[in-house]
PDB file of N, CA and C in Angstrom:
ATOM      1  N   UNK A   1      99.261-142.177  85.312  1.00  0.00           N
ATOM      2  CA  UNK A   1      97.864-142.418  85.010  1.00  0.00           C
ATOM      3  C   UNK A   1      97.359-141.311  84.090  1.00  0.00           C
ATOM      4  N   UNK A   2      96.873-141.586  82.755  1.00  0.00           N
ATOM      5  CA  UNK A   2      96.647-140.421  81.945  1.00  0.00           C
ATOM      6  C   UNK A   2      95.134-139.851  82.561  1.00  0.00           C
ATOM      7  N   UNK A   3      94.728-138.650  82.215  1.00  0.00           N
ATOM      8  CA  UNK A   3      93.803-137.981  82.673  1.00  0.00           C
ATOM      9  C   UNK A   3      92.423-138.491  81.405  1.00  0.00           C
ATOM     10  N   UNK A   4      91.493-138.555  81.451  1.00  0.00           N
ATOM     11  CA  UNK A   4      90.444-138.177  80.621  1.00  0.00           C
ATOM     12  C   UNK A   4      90.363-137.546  79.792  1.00  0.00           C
ATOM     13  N   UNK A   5      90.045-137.931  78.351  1.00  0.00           N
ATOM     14  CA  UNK A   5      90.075-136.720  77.442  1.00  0.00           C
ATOM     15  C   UNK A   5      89.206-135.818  77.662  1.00  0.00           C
ATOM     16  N   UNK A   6      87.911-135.843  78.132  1.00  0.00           N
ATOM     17  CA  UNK A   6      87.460-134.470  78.676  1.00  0.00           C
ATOM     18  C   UNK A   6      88.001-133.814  79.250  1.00  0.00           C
ATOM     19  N   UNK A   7      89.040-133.509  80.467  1.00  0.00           N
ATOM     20  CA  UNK A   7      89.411-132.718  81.171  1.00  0.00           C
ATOM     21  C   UNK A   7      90.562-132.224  80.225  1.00  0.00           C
ATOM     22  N   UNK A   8      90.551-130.829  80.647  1.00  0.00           N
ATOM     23  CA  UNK A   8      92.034-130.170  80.411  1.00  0.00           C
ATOM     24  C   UNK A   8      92.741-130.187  81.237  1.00  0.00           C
ATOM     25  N   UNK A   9      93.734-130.700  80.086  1.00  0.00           N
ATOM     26  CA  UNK A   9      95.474-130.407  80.501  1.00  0.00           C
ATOM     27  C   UNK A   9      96.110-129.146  80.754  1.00  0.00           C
ATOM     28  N   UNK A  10      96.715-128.857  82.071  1.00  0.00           N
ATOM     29  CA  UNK A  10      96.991-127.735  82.631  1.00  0.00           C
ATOM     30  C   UNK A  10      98.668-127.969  82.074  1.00  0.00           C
ATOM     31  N   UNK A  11      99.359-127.401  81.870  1.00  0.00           N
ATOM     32  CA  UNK A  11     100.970-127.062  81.378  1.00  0.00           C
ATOM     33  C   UNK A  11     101.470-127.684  82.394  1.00  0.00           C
ATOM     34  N   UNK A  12     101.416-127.354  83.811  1.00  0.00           N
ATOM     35  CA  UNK A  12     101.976-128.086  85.207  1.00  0.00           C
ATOM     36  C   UNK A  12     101.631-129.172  85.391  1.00  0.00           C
ATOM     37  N   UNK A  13     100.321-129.467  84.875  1.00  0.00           N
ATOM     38  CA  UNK A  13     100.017-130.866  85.177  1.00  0.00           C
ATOM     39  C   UNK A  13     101.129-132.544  84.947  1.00  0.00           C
ATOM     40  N   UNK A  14     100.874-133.381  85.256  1.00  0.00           N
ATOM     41  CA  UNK A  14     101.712-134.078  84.505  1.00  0.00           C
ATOM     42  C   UNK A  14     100.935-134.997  83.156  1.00  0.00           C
ATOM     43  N   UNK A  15     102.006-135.060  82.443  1.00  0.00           N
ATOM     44  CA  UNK A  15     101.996-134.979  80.904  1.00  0.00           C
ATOM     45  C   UNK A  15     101.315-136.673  80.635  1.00  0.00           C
ATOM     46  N   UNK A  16     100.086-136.528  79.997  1.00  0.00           N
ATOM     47  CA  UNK A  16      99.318-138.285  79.583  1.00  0.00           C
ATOM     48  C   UNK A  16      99.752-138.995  78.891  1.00  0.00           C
ATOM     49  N   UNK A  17     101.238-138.903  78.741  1.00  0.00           N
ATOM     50  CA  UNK A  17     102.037-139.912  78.201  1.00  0.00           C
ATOM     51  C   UNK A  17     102.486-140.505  78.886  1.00  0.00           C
ATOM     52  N   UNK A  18     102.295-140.188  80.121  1.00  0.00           N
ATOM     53  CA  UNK A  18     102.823-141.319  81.359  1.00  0.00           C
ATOM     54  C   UNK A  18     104.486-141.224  81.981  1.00  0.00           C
ATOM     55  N   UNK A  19     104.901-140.310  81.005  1.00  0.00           N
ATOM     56  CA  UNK A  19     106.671-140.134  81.438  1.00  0.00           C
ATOM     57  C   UNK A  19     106.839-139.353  82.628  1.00  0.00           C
ATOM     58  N   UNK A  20     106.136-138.855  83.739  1.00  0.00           N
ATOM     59  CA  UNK A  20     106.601-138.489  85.003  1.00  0.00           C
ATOM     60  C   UNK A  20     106.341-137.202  85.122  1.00  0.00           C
ATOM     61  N   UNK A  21     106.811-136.312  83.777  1.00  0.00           N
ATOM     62  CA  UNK A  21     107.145-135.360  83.547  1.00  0.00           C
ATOM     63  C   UNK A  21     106.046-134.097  83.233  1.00  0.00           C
ATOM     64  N   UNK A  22     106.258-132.922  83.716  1.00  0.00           N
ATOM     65  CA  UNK A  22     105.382-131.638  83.383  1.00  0.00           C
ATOM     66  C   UNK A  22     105.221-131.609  81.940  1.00  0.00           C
ATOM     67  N   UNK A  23     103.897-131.551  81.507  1.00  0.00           N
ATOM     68  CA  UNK A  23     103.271-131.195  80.075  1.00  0.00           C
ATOM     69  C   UNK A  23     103.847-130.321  79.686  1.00  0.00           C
ATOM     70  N   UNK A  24     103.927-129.368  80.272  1.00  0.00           N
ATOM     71  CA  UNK A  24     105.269-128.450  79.330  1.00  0.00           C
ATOM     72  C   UNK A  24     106.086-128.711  78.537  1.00  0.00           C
ATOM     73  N   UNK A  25     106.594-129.602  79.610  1.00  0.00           N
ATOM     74  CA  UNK A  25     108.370-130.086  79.544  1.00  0.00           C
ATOM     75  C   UNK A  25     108.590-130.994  78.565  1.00  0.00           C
ATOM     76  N   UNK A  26     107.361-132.075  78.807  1.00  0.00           N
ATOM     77  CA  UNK A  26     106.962-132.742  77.616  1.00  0.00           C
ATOM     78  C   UNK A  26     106.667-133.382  76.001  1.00  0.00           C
ATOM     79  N   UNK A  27     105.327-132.915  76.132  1.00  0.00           N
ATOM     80  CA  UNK A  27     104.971-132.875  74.801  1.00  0.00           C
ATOM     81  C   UNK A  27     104.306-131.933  74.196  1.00  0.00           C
ATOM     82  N   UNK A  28     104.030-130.947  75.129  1.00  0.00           N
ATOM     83  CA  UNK A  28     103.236-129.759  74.496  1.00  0.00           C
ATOM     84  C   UNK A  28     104.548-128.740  73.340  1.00  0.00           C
ATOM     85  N   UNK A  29     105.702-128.883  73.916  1.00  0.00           N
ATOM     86  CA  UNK A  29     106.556-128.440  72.294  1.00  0.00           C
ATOM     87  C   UNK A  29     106.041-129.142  70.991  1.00  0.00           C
ATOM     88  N   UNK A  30     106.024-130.134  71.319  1.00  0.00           N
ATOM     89  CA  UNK A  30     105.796-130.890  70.102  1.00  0.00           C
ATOM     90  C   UNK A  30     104.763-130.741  69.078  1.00  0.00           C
ATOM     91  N   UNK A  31     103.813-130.206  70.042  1.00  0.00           N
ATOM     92  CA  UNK A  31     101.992-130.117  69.681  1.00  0.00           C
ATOM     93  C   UNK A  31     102.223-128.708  68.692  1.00  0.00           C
ATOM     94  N   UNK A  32     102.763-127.676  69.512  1.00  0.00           N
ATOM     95  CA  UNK A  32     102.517-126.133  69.047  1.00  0.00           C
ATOM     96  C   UNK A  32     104.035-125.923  69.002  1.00  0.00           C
ATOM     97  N   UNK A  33     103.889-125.918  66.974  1.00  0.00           N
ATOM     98  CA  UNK A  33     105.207-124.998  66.486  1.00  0.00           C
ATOM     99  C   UNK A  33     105.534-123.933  66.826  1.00  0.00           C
ATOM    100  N   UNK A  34     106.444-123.259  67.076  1.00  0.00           N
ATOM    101  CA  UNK A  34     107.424-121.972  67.840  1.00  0.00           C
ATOM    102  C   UNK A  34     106.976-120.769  66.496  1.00  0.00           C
ATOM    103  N   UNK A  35     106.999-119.643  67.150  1.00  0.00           N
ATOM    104  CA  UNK A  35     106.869-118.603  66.240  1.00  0.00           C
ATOM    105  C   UNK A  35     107.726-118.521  65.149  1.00  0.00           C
ATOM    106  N   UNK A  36     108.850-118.789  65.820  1.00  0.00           N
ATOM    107  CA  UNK A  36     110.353-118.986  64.575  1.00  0.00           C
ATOM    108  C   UNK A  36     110.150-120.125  63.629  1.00  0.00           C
ATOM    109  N   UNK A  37     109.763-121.023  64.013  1.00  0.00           N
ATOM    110  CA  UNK A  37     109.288-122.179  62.871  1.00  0.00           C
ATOM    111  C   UNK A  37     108.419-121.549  62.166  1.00  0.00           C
ATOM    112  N   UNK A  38     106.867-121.253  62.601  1.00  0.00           N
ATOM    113  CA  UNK A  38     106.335-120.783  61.633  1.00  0.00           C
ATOM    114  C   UNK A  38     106.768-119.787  60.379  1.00  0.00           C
ATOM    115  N   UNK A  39     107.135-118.913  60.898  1.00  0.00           N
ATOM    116  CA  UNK A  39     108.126-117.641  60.072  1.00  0.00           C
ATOM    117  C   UNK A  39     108.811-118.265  59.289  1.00  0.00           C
ATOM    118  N   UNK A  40     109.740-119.308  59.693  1.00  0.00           N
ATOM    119  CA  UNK A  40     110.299-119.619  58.604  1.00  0.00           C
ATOM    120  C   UNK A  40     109.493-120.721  57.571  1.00  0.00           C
ATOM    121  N   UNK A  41     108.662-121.280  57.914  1.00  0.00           N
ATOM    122  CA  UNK A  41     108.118-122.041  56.764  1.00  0.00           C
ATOM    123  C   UNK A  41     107.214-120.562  56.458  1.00  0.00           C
ATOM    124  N   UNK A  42     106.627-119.763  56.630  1.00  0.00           N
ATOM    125  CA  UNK A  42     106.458-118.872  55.944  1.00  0.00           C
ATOM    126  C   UNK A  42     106.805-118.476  54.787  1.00  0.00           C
ATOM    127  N   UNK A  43     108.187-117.826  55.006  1.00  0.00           N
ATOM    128  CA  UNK A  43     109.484-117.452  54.627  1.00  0.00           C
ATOM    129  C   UNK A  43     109.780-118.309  53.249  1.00  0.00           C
ATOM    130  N   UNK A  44     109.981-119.203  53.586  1.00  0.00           N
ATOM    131  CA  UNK A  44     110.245-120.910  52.416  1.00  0.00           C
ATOM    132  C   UNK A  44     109.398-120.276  51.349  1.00  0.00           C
ATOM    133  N   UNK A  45     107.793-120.881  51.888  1.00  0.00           N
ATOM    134  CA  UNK A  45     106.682-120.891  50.986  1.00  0.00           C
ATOM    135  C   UNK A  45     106.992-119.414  49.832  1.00  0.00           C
ATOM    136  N   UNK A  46     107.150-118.145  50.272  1.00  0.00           N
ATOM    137  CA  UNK A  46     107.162-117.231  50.273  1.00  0.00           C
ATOM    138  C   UNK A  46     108.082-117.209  48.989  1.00  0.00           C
ATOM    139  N   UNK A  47     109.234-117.853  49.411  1.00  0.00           N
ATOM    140  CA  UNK A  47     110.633-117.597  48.691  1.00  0.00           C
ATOM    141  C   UNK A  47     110.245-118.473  47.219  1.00  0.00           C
ATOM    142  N   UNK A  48     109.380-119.530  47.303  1.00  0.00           N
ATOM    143  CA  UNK A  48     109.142-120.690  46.078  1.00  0.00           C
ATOM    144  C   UNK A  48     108.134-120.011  45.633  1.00  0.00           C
ATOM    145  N   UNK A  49     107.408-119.310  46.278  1.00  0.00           N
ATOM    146  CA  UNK A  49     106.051-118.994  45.116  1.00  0.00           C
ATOM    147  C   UNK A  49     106.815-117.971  44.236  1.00  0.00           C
ATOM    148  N   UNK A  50     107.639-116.743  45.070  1.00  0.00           N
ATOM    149  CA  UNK A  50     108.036-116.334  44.294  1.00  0.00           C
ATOM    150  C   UNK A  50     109.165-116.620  42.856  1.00  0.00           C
ATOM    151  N   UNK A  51     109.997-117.830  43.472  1.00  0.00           N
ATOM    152  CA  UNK A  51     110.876-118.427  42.332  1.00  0.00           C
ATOM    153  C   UNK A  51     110.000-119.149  40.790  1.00  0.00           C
ATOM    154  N   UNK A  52     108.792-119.574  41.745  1.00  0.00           N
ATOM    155  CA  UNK A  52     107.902-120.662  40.581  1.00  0.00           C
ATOM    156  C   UNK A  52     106.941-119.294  39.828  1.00  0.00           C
ATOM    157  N   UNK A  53     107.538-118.650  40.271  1.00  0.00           N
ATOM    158  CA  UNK A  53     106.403-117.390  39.350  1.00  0.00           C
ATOM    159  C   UNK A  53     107.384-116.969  39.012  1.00  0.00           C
ATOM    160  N   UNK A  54     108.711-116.463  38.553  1.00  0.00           N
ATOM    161  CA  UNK A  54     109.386-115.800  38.274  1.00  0.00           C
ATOM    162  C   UNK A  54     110.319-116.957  36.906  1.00  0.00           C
ATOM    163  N   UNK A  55     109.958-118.099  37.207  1.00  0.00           N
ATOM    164  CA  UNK A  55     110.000-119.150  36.295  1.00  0.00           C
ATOM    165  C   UNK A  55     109.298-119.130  35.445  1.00  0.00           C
ATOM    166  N   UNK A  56     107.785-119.238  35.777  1.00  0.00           N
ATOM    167  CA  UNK A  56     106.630-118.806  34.544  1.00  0.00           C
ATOM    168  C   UNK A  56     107.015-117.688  33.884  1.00  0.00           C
ATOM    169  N   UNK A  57     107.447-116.665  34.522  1.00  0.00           N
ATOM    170  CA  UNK A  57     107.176-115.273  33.933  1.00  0.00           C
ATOM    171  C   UNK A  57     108.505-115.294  33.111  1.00  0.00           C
ATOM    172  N   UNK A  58     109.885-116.070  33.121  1.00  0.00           N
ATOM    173  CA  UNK A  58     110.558-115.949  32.309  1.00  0.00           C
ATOM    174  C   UNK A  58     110.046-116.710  31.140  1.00  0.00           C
ATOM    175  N   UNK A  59     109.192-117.741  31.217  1.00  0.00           N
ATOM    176  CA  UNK A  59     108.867-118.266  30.396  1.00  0.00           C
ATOM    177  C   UNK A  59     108.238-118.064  29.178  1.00  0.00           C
ATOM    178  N   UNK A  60     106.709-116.978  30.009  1.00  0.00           N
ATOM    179  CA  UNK A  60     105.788-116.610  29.238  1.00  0.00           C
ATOM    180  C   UNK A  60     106.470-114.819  28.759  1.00  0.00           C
ATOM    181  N   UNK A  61     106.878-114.401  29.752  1.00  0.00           N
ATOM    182  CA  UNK A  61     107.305-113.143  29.233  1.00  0.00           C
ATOM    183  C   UNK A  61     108.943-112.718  29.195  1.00  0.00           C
ATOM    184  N   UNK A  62     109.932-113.874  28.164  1.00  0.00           N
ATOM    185  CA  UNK A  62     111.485-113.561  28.580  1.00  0.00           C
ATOM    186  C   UNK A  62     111.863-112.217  27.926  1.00  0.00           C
ATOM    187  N   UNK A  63     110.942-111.895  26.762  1.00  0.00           N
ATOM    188  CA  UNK A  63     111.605-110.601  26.231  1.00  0.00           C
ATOM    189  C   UNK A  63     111.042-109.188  26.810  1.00  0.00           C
ATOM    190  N   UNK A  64     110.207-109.572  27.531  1.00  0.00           N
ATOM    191  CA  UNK A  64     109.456-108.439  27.842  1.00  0.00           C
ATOM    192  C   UNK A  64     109.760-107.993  29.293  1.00  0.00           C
ATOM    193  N   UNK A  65     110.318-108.845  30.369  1.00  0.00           N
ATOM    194  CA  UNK A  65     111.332-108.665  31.440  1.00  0.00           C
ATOM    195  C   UNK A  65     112.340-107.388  31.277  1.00  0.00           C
ATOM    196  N   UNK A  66     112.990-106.875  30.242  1.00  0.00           N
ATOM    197  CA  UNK A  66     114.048-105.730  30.239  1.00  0.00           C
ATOM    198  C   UNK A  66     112.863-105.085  29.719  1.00  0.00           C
ATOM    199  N   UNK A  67     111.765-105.196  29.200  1.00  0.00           N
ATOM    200  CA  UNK A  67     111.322-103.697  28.944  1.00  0.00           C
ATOM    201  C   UNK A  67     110.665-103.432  30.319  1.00  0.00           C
ATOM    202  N   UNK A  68     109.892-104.275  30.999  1.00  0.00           N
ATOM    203  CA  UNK A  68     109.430-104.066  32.632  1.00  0.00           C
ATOM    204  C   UNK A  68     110.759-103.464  33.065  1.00  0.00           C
ATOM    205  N   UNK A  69     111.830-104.007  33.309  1.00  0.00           N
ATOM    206  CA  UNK A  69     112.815-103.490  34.139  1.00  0.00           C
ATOM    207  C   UNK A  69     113.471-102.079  33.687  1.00  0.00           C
ATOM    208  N   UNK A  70     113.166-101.921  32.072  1.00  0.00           N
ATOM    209  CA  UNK A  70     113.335-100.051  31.909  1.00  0.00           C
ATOM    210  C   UNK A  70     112.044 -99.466  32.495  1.00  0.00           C
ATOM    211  N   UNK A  71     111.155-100.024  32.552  1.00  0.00           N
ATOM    212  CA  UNK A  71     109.791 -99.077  32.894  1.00  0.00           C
ATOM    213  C   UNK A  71     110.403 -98.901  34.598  1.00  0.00           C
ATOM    214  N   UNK A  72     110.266 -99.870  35.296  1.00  0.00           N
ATOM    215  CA  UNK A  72     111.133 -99.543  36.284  1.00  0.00           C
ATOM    216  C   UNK A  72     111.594 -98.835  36.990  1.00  0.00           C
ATOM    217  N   UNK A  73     112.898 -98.818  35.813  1.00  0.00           N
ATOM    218  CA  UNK A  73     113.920 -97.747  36.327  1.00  0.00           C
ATOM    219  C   UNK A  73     113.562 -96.595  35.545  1.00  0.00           C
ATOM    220  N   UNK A  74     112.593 -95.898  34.750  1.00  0.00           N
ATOM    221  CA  UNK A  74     112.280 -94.904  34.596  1.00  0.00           C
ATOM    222  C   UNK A  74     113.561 -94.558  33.211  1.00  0.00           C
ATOM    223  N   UNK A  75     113.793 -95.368  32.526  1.00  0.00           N
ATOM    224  CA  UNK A  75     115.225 -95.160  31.663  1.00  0.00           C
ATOM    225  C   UNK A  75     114.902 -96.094  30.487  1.00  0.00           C
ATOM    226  N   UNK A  76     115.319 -95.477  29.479  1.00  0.00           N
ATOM    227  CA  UNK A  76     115.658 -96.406  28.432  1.00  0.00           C
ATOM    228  C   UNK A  76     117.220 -97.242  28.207  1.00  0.00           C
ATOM    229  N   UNK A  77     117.889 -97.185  29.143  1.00  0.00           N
ATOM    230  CA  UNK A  77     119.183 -97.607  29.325  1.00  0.00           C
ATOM    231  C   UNK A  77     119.568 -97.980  30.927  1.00  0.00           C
ATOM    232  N   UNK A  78     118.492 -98.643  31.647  1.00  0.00           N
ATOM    233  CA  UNK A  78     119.178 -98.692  32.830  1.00  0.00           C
ATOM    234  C   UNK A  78     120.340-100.036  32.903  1.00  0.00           C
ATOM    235  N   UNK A  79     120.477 -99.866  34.304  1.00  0.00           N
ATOM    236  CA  UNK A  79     121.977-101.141  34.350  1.00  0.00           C
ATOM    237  C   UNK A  79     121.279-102.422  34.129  1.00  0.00           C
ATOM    238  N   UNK A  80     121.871-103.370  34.103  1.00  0.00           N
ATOM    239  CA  UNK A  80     122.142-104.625  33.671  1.00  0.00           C
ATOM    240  C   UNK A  80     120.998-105.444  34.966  1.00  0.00           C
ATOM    241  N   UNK A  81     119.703-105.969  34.676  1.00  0.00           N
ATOM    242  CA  UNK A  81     119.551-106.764  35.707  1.00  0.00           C
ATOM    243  C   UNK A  81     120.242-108.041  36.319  1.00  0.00           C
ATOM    244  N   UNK A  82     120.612-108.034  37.634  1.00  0.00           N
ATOM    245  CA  UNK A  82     121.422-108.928  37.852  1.00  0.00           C
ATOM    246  C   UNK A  82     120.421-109.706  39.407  1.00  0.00           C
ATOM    247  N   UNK A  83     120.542-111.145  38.957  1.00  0.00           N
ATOM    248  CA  UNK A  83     119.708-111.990  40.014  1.00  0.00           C
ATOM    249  C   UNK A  83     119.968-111.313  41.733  1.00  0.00           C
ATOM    250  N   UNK A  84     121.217-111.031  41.993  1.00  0.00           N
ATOM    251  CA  UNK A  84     121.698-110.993  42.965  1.00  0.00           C
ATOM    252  C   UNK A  84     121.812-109.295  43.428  1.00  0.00           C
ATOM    253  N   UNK A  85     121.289-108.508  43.039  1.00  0.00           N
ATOM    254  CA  UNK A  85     121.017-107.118  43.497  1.00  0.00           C
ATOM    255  C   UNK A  85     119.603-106.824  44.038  1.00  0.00           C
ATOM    256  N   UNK A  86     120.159-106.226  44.915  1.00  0.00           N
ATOM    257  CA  UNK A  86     119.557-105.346  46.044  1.00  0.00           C
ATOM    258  C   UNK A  86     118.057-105.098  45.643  1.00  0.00           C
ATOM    259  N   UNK A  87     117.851-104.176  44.293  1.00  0.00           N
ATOM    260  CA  UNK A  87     117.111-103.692  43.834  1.00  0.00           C
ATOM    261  C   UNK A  87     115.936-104.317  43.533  1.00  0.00           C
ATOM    262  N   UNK A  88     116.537-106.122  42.970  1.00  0.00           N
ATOM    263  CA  UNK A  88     115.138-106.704  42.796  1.00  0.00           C
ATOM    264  C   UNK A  88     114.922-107.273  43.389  1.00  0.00           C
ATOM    265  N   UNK A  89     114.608-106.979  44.827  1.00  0.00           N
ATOM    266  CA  UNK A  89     113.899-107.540  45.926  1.00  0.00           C
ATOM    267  C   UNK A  89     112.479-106.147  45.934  1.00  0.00           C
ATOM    268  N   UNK A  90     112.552-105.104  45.196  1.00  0.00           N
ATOM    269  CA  UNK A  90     111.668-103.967  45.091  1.00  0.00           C
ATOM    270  C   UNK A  90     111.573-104.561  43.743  1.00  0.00           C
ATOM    271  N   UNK A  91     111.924-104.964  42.583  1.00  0.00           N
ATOM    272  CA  UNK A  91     111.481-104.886  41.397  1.00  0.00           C
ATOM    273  C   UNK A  91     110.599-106.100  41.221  1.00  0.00           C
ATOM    274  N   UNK A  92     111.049-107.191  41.575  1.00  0.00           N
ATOM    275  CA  UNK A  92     110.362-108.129  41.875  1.00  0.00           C
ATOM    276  C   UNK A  92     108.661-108.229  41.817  1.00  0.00           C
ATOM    277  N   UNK A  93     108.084-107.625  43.152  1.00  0.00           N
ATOM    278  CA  UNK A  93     106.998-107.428  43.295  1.00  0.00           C
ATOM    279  C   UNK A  93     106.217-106.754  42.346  1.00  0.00           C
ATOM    280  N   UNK A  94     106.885-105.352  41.841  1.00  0.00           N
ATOM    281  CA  UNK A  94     106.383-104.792  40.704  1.00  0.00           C
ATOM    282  C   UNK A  94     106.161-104.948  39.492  1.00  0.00           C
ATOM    283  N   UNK A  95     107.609-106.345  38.998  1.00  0.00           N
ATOM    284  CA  UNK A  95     107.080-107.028  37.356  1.00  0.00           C
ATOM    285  C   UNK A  95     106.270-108.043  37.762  1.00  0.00           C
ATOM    286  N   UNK A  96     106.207-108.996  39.065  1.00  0.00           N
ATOM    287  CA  UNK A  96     104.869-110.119  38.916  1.00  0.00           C
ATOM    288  C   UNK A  96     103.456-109.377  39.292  1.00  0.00           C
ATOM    289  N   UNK A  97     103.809-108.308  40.117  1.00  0.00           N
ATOM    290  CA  UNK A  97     102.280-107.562  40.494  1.00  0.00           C
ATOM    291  C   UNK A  97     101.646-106.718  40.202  1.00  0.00           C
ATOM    292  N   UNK A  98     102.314-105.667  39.161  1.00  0.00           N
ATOM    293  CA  UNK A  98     101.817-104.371  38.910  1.00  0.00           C
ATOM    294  C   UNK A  98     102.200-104.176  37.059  1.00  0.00           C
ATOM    295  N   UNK A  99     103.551-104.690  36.906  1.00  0.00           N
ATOM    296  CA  UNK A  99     103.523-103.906  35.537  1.00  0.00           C
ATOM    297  C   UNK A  99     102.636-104.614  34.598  1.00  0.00           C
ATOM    298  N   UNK A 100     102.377-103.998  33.573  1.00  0.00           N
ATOM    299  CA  UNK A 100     101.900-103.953  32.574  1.00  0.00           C
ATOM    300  C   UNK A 100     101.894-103.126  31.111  1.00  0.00           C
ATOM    301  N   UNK A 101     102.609-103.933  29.913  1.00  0.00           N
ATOM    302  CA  UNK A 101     103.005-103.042  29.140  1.00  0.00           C
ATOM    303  C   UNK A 101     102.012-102.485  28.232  1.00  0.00           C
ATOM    304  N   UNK A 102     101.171-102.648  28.320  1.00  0.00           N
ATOM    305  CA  UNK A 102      99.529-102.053  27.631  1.00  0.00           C
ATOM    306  C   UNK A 102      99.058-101.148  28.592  1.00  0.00           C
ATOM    307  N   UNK A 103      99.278-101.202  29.713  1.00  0.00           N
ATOM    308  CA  UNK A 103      98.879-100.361  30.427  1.00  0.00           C
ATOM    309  C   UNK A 103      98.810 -98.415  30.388  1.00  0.00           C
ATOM    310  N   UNK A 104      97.727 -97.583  30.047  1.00  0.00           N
ATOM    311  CA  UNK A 104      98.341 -96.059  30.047  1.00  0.00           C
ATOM    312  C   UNK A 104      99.093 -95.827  30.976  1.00  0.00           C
ATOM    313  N   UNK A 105      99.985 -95.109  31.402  1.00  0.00           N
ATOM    314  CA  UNK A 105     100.495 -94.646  32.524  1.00  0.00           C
ATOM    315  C   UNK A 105      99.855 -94.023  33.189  1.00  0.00           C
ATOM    316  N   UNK A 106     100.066 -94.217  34.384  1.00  0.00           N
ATOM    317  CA  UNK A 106      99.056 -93.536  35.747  1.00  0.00           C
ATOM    318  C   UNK A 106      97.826 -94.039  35.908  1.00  0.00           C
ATOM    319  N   UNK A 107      97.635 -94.999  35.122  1.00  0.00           N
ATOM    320  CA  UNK A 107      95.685 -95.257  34.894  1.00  0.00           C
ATOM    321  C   UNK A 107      95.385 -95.827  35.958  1.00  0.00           C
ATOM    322  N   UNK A 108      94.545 -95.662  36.793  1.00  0.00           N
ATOM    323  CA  UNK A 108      93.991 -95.980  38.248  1.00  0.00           C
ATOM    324  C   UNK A 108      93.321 -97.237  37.784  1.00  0.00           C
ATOM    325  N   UNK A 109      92.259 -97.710  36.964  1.00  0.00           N
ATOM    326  CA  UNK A 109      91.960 -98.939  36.525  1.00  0.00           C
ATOM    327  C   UNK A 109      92.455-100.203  36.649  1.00  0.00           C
ATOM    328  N   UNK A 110      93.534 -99.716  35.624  1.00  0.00           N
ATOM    329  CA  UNK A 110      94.456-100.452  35.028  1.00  0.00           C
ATOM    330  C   UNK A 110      95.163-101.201  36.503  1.00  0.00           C
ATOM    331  N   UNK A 111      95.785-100.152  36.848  1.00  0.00           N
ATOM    332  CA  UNK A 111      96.188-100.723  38.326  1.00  0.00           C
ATOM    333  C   UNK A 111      95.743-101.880  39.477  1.00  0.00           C
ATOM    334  N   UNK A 112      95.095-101.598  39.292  1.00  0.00           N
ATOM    335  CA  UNK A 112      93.583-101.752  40.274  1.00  0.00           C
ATOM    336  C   UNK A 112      93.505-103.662  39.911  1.00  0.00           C
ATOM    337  N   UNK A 113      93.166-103.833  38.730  1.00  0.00           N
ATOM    338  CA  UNK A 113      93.347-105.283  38.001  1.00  0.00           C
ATOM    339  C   UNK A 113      94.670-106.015  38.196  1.00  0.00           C
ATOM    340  N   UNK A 114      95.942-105.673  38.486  1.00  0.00           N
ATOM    341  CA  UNK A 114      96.775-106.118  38.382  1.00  0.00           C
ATOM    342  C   UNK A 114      97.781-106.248  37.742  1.00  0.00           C
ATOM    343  N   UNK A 115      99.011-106.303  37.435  1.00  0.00           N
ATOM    344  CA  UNK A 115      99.582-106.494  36.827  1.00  0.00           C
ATOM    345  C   UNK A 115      99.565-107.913  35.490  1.00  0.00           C
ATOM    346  N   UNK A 116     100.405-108.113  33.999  1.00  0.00           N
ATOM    347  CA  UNK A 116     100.484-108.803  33.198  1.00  0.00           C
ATOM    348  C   UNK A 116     100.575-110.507  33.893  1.00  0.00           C
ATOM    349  N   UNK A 117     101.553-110.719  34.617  1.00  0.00           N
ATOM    350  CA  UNK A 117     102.066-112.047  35.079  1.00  0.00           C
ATOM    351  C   UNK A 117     100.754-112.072  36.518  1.00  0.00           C
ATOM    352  N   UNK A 118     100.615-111.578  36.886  1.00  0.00           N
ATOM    353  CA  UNK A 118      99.703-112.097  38.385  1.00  0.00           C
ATOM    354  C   UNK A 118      98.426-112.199  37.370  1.00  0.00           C
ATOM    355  N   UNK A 119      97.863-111.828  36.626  1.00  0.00           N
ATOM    356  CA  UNK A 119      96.502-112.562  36.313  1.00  0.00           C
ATOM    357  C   UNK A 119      96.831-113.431  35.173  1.00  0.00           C
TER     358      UNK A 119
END
């Protein structure tokens, strides 16, 4: 016998789908995604915004990517960017969020606005 939609459903109670069974046990999984689900569609979203921006930004800025990545590394000769290193999981954030090649160095302003590709 299902309960009233006014009343609340207690977890122990049994479940207003009529299957016998504790709301728990039930259907309340079903209702409220698990922390680990969330995280990972997090995670997903997370991983595509960054790919679909890193798409634009080869787009709009392909030659200007190795000069971000010498500013970077503080070098006019650093190594070879490669998709699959360590490093640009830190560089990353810094050519879509911060660099800027007009930018003075150190300028607190400048900063402050954002980087070339995020606005």
């Amino acid at each position: 016998m299902p309960l009233p939609a006014h009343e609340k459903i207690g977890r122990n109670d049994p479940c207003p789908c009529g299957s016998g069974r504790k709301y728990k046990h039930c259907c309340i999984p079903s209702l409220t995604p698990s922390i680990d689900t969330l995280w990972a569609r997090q995670h997903e979203d997370y991983a595509r915004l960054t790919r679909e921006m890193m798409r634009f930004a080869e787009r709009k800025f392909e030659k200007q990517i190795y000069n971000a990545w010498q500013d970077f590394n503080l070098s006019d000769i650093p190594e070879l960017l490669e998709q699959s290193s360590d490093e640009l999981q830190v560089f990353m954030p810094y050519f879509l969020f911060q660099w800027d090649p007009d930018r003075p160095s150190r300028s607190k302003t400048a900063h402050r606005r954002g980087g070339v590709v995020a606005r």
